[in-house]
C-alpha atoms as a PDB file:
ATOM      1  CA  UNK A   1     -78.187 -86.148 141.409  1.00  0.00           C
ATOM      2  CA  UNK A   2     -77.984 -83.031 142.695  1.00  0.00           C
ATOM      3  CA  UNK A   3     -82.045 -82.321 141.553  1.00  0.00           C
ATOM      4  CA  UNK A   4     -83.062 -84.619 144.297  1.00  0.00           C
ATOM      5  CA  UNK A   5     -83.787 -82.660 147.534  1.00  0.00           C
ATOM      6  CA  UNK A   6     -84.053 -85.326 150.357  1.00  0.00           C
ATOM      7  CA  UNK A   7     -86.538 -84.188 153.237  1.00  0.00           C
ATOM      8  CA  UNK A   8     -87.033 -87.158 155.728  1.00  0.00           C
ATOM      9  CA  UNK A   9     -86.992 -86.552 159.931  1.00  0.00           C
ATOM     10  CA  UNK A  10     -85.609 -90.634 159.892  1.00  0.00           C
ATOM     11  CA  UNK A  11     -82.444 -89.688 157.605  1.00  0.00           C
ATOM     12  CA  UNK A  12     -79.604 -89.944 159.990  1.00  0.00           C
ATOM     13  CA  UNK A  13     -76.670 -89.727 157.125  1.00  0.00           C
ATOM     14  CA  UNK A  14     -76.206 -88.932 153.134  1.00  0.00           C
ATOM     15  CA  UNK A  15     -72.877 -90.156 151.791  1.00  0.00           C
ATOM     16  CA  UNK A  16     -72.240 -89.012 148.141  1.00  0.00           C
ATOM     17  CA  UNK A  17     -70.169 -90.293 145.933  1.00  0.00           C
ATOM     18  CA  UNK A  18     -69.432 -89.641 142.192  1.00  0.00           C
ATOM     19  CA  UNK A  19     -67.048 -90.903 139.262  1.00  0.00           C
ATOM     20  CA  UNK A  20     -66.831 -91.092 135.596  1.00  0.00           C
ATOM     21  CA  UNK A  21     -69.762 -93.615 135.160  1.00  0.00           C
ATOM     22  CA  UNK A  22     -72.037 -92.159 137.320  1.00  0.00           C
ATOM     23  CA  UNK A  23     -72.989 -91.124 140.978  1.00  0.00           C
ATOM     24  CA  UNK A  24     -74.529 -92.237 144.284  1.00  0.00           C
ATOM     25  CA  UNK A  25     -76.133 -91.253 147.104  1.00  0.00           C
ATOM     26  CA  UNK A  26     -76.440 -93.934 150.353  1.00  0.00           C
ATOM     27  CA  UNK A  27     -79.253 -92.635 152.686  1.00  0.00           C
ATOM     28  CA  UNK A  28     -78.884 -94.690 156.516  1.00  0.00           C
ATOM     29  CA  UNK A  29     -81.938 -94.015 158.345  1.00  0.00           C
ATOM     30  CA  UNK A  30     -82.128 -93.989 162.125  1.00  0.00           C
ATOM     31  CA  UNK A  31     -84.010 -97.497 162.220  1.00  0.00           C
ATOM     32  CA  UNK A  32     -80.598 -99.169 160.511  1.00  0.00           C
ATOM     33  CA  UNK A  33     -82.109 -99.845 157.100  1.00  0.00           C
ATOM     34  CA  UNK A  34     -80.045 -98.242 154.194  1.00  0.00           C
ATOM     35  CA  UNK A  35     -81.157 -96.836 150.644  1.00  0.00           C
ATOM     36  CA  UNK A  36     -78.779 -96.659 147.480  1.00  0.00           C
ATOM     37  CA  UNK A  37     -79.455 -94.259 144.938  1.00  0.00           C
ATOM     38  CA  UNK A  38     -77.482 -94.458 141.784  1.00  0.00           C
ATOM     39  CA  UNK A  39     -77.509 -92.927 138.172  1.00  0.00           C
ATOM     40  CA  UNK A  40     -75.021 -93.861 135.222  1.00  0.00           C
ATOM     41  CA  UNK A  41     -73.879 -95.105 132.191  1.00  0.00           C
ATOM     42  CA  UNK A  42     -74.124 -98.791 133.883  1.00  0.00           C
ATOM     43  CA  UNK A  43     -77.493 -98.357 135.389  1.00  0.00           C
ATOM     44  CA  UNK A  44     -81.304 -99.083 134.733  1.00  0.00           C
ATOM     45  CA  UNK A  45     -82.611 -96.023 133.442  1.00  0.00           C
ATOM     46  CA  UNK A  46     -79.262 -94.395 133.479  1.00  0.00           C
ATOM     47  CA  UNK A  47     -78.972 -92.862 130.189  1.00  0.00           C
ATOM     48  CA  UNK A  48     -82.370 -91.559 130.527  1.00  0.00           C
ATOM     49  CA  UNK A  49     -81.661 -89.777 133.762  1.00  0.00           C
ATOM     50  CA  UNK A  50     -83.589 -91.916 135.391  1.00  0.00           C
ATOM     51  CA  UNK A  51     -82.650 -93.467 138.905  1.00  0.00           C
ATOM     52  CA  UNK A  52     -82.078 -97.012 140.386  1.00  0.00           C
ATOM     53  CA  UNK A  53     -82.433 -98.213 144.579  1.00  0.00           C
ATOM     54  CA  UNK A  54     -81.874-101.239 145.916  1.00  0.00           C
ATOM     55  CA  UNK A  55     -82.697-100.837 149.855  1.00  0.00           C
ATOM     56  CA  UNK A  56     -80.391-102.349 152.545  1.00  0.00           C
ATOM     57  CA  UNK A  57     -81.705-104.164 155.769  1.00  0.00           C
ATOM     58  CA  UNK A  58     -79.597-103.407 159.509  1.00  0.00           C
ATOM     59  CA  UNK A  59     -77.543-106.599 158.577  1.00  0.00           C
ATOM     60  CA  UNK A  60     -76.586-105.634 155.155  1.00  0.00           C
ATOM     61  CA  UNK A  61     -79.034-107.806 153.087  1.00  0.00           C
ATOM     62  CA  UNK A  62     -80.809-106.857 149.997  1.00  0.00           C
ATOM     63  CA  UNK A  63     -84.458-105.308 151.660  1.00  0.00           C
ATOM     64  CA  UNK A  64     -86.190-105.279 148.325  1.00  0.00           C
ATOM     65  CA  UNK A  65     -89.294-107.462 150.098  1.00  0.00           C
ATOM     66  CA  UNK A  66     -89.939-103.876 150.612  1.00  0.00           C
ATOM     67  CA  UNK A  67     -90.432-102.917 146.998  1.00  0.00           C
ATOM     68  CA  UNK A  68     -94.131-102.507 146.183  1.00  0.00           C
ATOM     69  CA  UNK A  69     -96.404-105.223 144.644  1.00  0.00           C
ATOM     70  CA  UNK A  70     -96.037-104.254 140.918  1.00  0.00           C
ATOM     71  CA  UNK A  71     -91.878-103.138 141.849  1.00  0.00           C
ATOM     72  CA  UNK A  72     -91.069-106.341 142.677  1.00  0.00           C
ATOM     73  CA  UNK A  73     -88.990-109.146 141.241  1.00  0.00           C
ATOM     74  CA  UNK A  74     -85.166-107.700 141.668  1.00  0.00           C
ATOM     75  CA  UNK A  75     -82.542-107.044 144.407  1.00  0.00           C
ATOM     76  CA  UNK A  76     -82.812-103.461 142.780  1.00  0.00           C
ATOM     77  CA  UNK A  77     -85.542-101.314 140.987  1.00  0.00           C
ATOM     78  CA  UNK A  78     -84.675 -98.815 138.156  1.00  0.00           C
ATOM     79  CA  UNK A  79     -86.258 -96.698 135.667  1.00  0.00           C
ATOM     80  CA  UNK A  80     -87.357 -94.503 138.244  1.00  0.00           C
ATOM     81  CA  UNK A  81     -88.491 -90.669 138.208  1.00  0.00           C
ATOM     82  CA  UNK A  82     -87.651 -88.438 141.173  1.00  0.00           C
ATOM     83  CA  UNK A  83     -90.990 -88.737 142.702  1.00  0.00           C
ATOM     84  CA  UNK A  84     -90.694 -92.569 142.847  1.00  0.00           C
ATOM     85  CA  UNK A  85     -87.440 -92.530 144.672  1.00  0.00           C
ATOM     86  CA  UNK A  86     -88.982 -89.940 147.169  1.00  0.00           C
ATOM     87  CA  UNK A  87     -91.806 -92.120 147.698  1.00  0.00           C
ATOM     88  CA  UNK A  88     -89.004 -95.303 148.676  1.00  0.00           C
ATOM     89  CA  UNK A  89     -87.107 -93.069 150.998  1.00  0.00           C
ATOM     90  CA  UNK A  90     -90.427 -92.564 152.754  1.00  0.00           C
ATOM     91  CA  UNK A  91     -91.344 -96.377 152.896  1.00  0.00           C
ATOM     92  CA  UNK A  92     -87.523 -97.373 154.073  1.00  0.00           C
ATOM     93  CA  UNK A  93     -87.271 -94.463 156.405  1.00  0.00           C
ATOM     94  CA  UNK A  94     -90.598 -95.325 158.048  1.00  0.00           C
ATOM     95  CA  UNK A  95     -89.838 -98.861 158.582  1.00  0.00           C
ATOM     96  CA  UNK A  96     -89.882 -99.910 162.542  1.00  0.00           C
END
């Protein structure tokens, strides 16, 4: 996941982690809410090199209320392209 530059003024931490099936990034913002970003063998989209999320609320719920209209229906979202997880870190970061 290295081809994902992450520009947000609300990031407060980036933890990265990688193994054998894959790798992860977990964004925490400065208003609490977290966002996992994974890619592997296991994931949706995976073997396409595409990306999955699931966002976190402060109290370590599943936040995927947050997932637009036509996104929604799973703890997590996959399939995605770069742009579309940029466009999530915006939304979580920018929650009050």
């Amino acid at each position: 996941m290295n081809d994902l530059t992450i520009q947000n003024n609300n990031i407060i931490h980036v933890a990265k982690d990688s193994d054998r099936t894959g790798s992860r990034v977990l964004i925490t913002f400065k208003n609490k809410y977290k966002l996992s970003i994974i890619r592997g063998l296991y994931t949706y989209g995976g073997e396409e090199g595409l990306l999955e999320i699931a966002p976190i609320k402060p109290d370590g719920s599943w936040a995927s209320e947050y997932f637009d209209d036509a996104d929604k229906g799973n703890d997590v979202l996959g399939y995605l392209t770069k742009e579309r997880v940029l466009y999530y870190i915006n939304k979580i970061g920018n929650l009050p």
